[in-house]
Protein backbone atom coordinates (compact mmCIF):
# COMPACT_ATOMS: atom_id res chain seq x y z
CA UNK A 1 75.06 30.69 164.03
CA UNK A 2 74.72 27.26 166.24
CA UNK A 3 76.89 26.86 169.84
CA UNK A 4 77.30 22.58 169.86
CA UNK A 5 76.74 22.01 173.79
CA UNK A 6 75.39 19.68 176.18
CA UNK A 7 75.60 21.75 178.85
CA UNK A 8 74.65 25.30 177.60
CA UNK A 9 71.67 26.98 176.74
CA UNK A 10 70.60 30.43 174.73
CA UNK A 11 70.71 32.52 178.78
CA UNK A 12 74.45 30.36 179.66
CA UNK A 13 75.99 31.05 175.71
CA UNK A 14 78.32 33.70 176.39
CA UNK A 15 80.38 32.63 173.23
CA UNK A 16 77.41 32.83 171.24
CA UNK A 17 76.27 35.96 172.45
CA UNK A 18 79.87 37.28 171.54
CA UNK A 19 79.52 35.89 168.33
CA UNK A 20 76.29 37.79 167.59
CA UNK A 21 77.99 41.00 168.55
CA UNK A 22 80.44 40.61 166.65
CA UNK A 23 78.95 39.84 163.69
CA UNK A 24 76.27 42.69 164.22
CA UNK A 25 78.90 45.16 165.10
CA UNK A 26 80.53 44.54 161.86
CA UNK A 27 77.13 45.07 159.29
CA UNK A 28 76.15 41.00 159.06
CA UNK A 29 72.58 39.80 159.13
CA UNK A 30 71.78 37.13 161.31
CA UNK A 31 69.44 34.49 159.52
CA UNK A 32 69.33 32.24 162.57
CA UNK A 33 71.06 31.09 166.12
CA UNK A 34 70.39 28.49 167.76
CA UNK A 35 72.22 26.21 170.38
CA UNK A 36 72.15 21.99 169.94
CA UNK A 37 73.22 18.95 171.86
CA UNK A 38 76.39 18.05 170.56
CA UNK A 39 74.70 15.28 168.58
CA UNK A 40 75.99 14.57 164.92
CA UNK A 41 71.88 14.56 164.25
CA UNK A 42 71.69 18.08 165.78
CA UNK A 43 74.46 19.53 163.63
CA UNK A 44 73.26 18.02 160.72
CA UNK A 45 69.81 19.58 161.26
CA UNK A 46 71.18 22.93 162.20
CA UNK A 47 73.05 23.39 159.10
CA UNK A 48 70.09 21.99 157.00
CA UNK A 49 68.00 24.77 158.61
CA UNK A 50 70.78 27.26 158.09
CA UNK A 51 70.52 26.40 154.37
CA UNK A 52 66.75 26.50 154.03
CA UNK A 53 66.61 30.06 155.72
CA UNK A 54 69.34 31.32 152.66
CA UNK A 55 72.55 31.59 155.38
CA UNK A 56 75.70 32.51 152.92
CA UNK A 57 77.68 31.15 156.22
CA UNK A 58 77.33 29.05 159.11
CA UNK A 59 79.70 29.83 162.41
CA UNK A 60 79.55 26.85 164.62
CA UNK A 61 81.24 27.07 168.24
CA UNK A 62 81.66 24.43 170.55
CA UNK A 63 82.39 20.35 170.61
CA UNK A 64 85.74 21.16 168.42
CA UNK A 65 87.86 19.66 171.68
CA UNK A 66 89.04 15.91 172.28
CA UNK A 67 85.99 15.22 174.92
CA UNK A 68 84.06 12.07 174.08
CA UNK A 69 81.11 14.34 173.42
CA UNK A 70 82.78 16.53 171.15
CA UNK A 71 81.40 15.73 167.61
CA UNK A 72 81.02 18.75 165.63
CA UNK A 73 84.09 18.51 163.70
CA UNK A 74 83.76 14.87 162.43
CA UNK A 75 80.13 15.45 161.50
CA UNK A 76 80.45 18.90 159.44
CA UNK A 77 83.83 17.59 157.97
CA UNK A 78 81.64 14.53 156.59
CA UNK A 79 79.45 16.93 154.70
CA UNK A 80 82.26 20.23 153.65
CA UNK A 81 82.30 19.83 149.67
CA UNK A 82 85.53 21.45 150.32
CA UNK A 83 87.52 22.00 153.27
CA UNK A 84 89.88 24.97 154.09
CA UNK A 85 92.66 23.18 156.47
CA UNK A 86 94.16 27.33 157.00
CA UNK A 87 91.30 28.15 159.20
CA UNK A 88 91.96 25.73 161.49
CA UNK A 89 96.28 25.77 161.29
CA UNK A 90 95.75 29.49 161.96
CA UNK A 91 93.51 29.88 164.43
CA UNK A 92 96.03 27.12 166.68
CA UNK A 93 98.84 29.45 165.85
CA UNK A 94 97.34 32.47 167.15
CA UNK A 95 95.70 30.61 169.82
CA UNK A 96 99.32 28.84 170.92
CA UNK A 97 100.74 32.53 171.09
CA UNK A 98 97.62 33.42 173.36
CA UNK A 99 97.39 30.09 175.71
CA UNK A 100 100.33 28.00 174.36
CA UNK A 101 100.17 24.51 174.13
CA UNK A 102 96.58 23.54 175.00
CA UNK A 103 96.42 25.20 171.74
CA UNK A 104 97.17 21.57 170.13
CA UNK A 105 93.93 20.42 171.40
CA UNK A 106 91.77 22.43 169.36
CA UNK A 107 90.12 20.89 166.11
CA UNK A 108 88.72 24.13 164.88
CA UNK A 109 87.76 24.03 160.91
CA UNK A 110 86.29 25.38 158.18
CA UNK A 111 84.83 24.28 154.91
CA UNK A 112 82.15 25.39 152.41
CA UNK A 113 78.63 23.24 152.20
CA UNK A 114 76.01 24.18 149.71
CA UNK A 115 77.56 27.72 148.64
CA UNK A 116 77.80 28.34 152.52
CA UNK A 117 81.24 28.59 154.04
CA UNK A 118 81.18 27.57 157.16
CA UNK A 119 83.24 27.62 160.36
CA UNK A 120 83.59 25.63 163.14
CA UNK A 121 85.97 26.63 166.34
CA UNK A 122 86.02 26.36 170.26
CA UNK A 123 83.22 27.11 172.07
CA UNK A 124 85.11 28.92 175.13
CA UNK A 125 84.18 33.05 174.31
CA UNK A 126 88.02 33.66 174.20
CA UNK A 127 88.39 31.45 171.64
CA UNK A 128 85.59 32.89 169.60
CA UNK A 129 86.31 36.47 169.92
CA UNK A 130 90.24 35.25 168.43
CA UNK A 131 88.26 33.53 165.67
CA UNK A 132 86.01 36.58 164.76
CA UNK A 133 88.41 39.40 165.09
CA UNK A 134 91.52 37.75 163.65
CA UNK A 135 89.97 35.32 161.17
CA UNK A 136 86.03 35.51 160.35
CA UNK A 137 85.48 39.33 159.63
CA UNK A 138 88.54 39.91 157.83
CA UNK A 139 87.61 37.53 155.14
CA UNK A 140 83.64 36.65 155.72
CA UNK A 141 82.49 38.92 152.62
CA UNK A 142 85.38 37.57 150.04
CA UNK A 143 84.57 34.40 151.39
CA UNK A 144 80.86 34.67 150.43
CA UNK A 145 81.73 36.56 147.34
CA UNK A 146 84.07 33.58 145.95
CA UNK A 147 80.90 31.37 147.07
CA UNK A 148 78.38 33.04 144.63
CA UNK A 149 80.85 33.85 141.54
């Protein structure tokens, strides 16, 4: 699990800390969680280390906006072996009906990358929790499953 920010850290990540909980509530292990500059080298090295500690998935939050900063979804889209364009269309659909059109300025996405699917969506805990509940869980263990066949 990585939050992308410049301006949070582990005691200000609220959307990570739902993210956790979430994840925990529902039976999933954490390998690791960690929170990077929104830095194409930081991503990079956070998935790397996601790999190396055996992560089956990687849920990034944060830098998925239109901010000059915001880089996450350029750099993990330059590495997805394949990408899975429904995550993000989805996620803006349920988000419109929640917040309506700022919706549109969400890049969320997912792809897989090294037998890891992985996720990328806003950083705001709203948008997380929508992401988790409606999205992640449902799907996170036939996800993983289609991963490893």
């Amino acid at each position: 699990m990585v939050t992308c920010s410049d301006s949070r850290d582990e005691a200000k990540d609220e959307s990570g800390k739902a993210l956790r909980g979430g994840l925990e509530a529902a039976g999933h292990t954490l390998c690791g969680y960690k929170v990077v500059k929104d830095d194409p080298e930081a991503i990079r090295a956070a998935l790397a280390e996601a790999a190396g500690a055996g992560a089956r998935a990687v849920l990034f939050n944060g830098g998925t906006g239109i901010g000059r900063r915001d880089s996450t979804v350029e750099t993990l889209r330059g590495l997805f072996e394949k990408e899975l364009p429904g995550f993000g269309e989805i996620f803006r659909m349920l988000s419109y009906e929640q917040i309506g059109s700022p919706a549109m300025l969400s890049r969320a996405t997912a792809g897989t990358y090294q037998g890891m699917i992985v996720f990328a969506m806003p950083g705001s805990p709203q948008a997380v929790k929508l992401a988790l509940e409606a999205l992640i869980l449902p799907e996170l263990g036939h996800a993983v499953r289609e991963l490893t066949r």
